[in-house]
N, C-alpha and C. Protein backbone atom coordinates (compact mmCIF):
# COMPACT_ATOMS: atom_id res chain seq x y z
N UNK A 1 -64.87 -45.11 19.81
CA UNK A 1 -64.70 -43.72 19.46
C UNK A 1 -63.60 -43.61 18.41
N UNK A 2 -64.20 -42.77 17.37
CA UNK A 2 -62.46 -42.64 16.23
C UNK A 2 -61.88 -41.68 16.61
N UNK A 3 -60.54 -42.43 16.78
CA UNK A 3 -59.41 -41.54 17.01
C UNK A 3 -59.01 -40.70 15.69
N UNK A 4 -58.97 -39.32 15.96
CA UNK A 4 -58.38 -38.64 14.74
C UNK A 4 -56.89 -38.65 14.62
N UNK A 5 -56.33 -38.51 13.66
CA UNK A 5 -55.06 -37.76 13.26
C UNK A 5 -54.78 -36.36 12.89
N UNK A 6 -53.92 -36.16 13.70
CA UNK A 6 -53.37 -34.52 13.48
C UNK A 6 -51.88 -34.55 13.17
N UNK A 7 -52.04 -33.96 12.09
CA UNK A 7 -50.49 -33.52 11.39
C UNK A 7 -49.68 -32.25 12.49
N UNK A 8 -48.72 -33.21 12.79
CA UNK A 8 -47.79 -31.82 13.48
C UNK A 8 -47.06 -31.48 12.71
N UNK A 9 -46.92 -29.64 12.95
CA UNK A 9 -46.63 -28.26 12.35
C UNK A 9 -44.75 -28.36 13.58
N UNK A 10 -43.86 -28.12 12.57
CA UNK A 10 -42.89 -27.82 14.04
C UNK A 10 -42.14 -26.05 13.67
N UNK A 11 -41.97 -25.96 14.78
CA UNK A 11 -41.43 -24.38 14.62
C UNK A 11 -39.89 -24.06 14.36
N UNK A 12 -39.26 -23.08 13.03
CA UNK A 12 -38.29 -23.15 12.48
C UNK A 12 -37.16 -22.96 14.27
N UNK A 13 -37.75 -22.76 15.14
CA UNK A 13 -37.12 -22.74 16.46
C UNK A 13 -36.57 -24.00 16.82
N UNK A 14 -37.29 -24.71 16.99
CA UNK A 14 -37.35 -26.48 17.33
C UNK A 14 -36.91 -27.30 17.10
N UNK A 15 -35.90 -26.81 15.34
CA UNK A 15 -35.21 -27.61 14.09
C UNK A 15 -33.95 -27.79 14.91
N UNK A 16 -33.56 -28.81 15.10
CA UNK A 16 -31.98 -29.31 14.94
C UNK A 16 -31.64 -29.37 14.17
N UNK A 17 -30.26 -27.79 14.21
CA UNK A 17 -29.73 -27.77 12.87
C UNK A 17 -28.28 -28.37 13.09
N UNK A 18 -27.81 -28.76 11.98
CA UNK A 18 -26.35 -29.66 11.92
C UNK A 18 -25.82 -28.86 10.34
N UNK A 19 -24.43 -29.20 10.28
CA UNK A 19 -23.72 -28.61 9.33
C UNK A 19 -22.76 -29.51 8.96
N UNK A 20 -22.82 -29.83 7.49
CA UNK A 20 -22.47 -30.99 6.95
C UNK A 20 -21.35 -30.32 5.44
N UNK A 21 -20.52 -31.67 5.36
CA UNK A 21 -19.62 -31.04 4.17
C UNK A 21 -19.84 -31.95 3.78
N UNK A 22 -19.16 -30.99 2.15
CA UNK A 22 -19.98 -31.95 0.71
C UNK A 22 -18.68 -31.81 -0.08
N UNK A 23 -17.78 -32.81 -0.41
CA UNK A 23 -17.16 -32.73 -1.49
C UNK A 23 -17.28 -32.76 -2.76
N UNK A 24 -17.22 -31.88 -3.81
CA UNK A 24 -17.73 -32.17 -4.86
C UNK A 24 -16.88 -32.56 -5.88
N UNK A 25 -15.72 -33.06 -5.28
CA UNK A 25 -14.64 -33.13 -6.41
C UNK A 25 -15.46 -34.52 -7.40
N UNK A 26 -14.76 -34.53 -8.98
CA UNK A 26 -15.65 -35.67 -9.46
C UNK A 26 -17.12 -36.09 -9.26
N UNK A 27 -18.04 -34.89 -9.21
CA UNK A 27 -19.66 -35.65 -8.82
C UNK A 27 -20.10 -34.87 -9.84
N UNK A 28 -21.49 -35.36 -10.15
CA UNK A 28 -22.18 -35.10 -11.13
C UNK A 28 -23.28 -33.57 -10.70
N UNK A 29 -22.75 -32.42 -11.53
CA UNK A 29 -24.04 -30.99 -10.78
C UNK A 29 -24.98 -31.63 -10.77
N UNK A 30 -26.16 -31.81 -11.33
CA UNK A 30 -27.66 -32.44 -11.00
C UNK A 30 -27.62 -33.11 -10.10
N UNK A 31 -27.03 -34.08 -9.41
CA UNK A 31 -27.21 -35.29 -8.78
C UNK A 31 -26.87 -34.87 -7.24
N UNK A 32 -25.82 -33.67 -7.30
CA UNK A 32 -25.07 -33.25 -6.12
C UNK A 32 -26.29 -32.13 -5.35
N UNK A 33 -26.53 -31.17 -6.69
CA UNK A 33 -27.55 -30.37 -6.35
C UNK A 33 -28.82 -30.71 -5.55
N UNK A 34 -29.40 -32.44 -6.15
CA UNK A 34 -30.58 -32.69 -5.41
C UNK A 34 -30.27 -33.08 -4.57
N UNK A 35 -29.17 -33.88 -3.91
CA UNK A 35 -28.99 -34.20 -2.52
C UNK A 35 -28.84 -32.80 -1.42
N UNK A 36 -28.36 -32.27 -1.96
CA UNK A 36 -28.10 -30.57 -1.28
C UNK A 36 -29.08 -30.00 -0.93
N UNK A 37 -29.92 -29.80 -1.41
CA UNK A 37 -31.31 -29.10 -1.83
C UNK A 37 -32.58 -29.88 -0.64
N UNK A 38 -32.22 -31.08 -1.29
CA UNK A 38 -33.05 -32.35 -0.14
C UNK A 38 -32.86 -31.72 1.60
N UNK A 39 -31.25 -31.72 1.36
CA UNK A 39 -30.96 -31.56 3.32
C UNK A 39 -30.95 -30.08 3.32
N UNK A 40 -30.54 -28.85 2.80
CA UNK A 40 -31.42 -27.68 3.04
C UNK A 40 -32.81 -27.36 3.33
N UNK A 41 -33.33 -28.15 2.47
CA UNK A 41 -34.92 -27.94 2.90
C UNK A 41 -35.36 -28.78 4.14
N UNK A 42 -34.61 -29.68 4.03
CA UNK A 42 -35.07 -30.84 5.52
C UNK A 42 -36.01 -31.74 5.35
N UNK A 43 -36.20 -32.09 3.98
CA UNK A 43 -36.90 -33.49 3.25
C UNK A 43 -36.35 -34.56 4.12
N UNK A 44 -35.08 -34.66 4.66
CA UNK A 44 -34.01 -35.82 4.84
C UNK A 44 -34.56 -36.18 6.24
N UNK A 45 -35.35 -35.16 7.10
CA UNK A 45 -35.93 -35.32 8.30
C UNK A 45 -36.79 -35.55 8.87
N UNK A 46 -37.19 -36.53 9.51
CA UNK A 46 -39.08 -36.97 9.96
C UNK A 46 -39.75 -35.56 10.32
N UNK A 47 -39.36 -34.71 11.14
CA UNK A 47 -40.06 -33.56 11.40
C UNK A 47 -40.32 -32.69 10.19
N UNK A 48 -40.17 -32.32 8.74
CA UNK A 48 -40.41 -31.79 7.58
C UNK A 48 -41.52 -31.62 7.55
N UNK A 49 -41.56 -29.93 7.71
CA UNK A 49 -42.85 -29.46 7.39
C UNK A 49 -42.86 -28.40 6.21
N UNK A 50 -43.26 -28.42 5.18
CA UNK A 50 -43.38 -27.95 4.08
C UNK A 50 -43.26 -26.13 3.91
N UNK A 51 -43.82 -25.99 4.98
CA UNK A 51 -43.73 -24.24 5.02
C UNK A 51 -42.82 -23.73 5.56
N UNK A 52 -42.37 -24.55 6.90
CA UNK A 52 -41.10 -23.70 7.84
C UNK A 52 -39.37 -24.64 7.18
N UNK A 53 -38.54 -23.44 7.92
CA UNK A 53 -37.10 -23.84 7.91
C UNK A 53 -36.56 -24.71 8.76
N UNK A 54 -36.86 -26.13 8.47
CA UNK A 54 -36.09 -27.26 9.36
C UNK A 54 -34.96 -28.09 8.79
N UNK A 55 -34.48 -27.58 7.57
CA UNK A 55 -33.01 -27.93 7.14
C UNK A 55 -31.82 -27.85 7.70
N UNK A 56 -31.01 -28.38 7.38
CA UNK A 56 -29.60 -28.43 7.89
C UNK A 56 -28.66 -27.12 6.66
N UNK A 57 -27.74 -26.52 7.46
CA UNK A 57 -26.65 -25.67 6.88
C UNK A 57 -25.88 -27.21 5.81
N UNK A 58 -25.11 -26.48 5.00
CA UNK A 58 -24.68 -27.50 3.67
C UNK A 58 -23.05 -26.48 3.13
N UNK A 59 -22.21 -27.20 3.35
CA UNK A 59 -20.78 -26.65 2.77
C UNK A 59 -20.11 -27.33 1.73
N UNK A 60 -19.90 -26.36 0.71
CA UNK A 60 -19.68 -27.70 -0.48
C UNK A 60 -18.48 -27.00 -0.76
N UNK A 61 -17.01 -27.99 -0.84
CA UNK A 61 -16.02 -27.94 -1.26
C UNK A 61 -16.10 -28.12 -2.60
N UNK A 62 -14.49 -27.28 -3.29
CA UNK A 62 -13.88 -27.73 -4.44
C UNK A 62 -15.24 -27.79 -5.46
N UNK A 63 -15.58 -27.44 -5.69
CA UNK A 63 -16.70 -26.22 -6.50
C UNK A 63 -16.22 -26.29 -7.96
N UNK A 64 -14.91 -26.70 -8.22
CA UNK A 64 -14.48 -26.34 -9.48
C UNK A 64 -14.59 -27.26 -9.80
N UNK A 65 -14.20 -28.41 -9.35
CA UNK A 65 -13.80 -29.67 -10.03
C UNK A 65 -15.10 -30.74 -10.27
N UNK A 66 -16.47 -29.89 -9.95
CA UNK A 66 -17.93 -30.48 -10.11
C UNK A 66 -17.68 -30.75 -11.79
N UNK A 67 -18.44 -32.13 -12.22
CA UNK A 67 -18.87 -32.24 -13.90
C UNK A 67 -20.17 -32.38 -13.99
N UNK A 68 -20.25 -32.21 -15.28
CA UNK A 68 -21.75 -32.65 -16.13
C UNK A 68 -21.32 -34.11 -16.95
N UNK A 69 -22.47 -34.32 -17.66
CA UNK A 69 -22.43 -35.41 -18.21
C UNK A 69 -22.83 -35.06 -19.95
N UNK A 70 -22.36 -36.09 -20.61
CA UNK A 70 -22.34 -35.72 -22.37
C UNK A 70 -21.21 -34.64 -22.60
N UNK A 71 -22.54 -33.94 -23.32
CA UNK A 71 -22.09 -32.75 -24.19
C UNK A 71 -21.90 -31.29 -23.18
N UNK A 72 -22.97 -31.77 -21.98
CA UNK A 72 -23.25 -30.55 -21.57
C UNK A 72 -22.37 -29.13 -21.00
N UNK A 73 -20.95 -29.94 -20.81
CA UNK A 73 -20.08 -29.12 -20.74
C UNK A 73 -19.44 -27.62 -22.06
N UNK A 74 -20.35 -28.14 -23.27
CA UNK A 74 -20.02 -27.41 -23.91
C UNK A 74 -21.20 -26.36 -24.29
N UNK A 75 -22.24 -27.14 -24.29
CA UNK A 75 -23.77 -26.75 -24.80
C UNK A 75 -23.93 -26.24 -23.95
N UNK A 76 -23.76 -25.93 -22.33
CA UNK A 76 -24.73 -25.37 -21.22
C UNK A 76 -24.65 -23.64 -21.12
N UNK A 77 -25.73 -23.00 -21.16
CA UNK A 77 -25.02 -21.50 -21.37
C UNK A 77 -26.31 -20.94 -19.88
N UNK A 78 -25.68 -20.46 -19.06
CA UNK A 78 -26.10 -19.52 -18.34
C UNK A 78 -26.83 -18.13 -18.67
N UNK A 79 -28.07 -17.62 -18.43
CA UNK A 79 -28.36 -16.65 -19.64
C UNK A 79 -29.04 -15.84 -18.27
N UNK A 80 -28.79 -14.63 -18.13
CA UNK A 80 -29.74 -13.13 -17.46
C UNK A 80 -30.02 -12.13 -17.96
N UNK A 81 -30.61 -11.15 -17.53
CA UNK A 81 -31.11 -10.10 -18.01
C UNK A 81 -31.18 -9.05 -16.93
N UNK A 82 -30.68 -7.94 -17.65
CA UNK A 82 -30.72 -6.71 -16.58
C UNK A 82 -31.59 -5.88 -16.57
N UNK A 83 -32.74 -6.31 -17.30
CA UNK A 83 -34.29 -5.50 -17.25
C UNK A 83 -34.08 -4.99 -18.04
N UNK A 84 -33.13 -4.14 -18.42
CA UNK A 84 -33.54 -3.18 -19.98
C UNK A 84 -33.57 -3.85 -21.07
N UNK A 85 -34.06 -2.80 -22.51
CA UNK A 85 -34.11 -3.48 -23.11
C UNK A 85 -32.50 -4.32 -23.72
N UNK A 86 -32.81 -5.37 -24.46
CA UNK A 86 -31.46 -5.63 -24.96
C UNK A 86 -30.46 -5.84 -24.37
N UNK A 87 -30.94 -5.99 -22.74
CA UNK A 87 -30.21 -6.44 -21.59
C UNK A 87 -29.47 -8.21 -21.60
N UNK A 88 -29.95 -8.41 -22.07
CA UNK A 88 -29.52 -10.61 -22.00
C UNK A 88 -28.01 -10.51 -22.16
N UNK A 89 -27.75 -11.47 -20.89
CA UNK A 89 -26.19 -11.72 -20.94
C UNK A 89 -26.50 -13.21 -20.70
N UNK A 90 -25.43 -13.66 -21.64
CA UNK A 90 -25.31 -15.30 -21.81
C UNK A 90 -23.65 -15.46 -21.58
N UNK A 91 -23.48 -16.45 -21.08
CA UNK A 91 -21.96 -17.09 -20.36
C UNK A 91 -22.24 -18.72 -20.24
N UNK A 92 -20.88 -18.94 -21.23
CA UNK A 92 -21.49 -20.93 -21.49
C UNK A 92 -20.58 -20.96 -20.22
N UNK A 93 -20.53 -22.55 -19.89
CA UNK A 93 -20.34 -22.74 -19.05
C UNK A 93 -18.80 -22.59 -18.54
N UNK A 94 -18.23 -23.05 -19.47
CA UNK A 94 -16.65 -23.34 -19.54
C UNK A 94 -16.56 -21.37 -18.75
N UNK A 95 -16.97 -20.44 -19.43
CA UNK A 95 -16.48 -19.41 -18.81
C UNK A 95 -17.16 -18.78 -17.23
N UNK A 96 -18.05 -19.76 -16.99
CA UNK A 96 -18.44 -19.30 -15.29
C UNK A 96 -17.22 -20.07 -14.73
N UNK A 97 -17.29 -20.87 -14.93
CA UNK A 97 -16.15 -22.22 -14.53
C UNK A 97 -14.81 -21.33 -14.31
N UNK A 98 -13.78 -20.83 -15.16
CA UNK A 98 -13.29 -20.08 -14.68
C UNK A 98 -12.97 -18.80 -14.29
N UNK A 99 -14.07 -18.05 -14.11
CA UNK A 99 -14.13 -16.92 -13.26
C UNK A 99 -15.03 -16.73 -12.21
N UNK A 100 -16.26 -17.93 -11.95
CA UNK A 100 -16.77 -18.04 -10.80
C UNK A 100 -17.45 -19.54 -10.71
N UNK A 101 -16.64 -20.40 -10.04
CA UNK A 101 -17.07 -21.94 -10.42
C UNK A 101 -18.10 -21.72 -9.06
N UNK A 102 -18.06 -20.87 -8.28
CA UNK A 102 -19.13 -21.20 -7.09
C UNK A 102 -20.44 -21.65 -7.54
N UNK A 103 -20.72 -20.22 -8.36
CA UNK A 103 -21.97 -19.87 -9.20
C UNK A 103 -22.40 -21.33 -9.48
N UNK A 104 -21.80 -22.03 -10.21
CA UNK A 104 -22.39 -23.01 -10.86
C UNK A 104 -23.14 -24.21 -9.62
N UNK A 105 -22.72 -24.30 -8.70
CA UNK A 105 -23.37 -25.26 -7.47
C UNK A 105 -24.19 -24.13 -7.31
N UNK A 106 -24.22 -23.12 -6.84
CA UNK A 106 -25.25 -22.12 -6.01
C UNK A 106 -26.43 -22.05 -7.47
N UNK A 107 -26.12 -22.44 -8.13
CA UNK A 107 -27.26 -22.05 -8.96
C UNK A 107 -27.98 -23.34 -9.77
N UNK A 108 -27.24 -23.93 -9.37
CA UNK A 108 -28.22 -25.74 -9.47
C UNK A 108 -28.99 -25.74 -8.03
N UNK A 109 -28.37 -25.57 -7.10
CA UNK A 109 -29.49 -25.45 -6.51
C UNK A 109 -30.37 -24.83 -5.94
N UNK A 110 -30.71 -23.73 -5.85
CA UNK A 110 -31.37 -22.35 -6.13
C UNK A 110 -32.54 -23.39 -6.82
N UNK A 111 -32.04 -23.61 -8.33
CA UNK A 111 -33.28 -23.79 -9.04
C UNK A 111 -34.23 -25.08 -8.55
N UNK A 112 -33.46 -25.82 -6.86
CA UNK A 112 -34.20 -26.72 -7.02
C UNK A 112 -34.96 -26.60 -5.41
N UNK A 113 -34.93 -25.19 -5.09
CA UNK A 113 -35.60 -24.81 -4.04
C UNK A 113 -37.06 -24.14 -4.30
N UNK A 114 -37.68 -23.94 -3.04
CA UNK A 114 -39.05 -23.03 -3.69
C UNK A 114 -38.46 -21.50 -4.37
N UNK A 115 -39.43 -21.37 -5.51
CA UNK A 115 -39.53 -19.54 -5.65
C UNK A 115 -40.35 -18.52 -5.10
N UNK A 116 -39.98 -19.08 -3.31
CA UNK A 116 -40.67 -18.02 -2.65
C UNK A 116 -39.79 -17.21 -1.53
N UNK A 117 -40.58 -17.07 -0.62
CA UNK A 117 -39.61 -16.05 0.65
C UNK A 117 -38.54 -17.32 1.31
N UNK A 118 -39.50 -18.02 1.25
CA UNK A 118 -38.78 -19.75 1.67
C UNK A 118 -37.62 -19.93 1.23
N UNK A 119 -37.73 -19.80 0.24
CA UNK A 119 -36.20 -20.39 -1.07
C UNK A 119 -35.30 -19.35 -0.59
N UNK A 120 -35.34 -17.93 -0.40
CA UNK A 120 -34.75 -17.44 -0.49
C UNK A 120 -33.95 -16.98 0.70
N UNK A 121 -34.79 -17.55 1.57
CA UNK A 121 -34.15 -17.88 3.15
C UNK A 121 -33.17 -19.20 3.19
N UNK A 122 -33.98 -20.46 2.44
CA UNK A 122 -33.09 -21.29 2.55
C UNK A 122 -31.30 -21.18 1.71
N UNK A 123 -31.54 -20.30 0.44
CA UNK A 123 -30.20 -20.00 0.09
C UNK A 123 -29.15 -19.96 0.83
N UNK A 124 -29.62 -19.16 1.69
CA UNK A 124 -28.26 -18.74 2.85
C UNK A 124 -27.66 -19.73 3.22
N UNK A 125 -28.45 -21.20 3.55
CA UNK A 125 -27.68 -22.00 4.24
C UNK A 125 -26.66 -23.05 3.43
N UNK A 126 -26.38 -22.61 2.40
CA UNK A 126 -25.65 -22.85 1.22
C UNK A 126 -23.88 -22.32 1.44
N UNK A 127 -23.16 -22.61 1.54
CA UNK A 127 -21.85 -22.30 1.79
C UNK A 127 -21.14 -22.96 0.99
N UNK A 128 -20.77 -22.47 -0.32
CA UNK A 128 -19.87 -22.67 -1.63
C UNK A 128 -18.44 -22.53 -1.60
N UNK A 129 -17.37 -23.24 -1.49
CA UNK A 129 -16.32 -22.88 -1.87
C UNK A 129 -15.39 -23.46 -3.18
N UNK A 130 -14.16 -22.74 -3.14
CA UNK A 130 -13.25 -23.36 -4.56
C UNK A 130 -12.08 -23.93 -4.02
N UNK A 131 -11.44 -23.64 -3.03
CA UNK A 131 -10.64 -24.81 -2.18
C UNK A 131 -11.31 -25.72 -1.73
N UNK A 132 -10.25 -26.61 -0.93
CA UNK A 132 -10.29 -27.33 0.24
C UNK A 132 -10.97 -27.09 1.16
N UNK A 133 -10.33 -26.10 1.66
CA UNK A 133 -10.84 -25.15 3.05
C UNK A 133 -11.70 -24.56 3.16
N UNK A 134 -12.46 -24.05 4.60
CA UNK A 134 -13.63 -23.33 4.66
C UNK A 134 -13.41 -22.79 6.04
N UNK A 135 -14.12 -21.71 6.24
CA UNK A 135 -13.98 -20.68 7.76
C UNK A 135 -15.32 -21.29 8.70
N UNK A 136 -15.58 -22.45 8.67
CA UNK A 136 -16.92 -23.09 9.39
C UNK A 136 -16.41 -23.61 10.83
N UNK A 137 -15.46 -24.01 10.73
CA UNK A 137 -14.67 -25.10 11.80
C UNK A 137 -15.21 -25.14 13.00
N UNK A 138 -15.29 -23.66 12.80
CA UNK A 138 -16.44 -23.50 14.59
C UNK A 138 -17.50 -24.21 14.76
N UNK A 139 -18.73 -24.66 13.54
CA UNK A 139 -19.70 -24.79 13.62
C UNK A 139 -19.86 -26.51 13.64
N UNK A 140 -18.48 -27.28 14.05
CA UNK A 140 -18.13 -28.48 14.09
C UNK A 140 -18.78 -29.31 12.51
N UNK A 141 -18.98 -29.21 11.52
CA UNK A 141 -19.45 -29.60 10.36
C UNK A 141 -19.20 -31.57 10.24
N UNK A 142 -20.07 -31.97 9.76
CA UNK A 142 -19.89 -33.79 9.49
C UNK A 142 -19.68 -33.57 8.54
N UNK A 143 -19.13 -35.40 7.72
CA UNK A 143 -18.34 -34.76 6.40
C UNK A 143 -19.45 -35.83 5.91
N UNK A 144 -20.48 -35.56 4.98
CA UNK A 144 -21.41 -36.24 4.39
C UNK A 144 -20.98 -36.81 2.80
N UNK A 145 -21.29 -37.93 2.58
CA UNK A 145 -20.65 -38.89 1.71
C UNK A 145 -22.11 -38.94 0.56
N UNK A 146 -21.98 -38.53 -0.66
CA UNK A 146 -23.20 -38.61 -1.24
C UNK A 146 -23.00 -39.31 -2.43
């Protein structure tokens, strides 16, 4: 008799979630972003199921002191729009850097989540800071080495 295979579905209930810190002092944005992105979504876990939330929470220190590589520190420009016309606001990088260095991790990886209800659930579990410190302590956090 053939035995079939059935893909198990697991429920965003079921997920063992864990909460991990990320230092970013000296690391490369792209490189930091996809490891981030990986354990938010829960790629990193045998149970990964493509539709539900089985990721882990993610706390990333020192936010400021993230680099790029080359030129890109000078060339990289952040660009939005506020719907109207003639709306486009552009900000290179050097000036997110110092007036909101969070932005710059939260938005590497954003872009490397889905663009759906998904992504935008998984955001949350994103916890950016520009110190040392963080208000998590409760949530006992591991300190993940990437």
């Amino acid at each position: 008799m053939k035995q079939e295979k059935m893909t198990k579905f697991i429920k965003t209930e079921d997920a063992d979630r864990k909460w991990y810190v990320v230092d970013a002092t000296d690391k490369i944005l792209g490189r930091l972003a996809s490891e981030i992105a990986k354990i938010i979504r829960g790629k990193n876990k045998p149970i990964f199921t493509p539709n539900t939330d089985t990721g882990d929470f993610v706390i990333v220190l020192n936010a400021d002191k993230v680099k790029l590589t080359g030129k890109r520190e000078n060339q990289k420009v952040y660009i939005r729009h506020s719907g109207y016309p003639g709306g486009i606001k552009t900000e290179s990088f050097s000036e997110v850097k110092t007036k909101h260095p969070e932005r710059i991790v939260e938005h590497a990886v954003r872009g490397m989540l889905p663009k759906t209800r998904l992504g935008k659930q998984l955001i949350k579990k994103l916890k950016v800071y520009v110190g040392n410190e963080h208000p998590h302590t409760a949530q006992k956090p591991e300190i993940l080495s990437l």
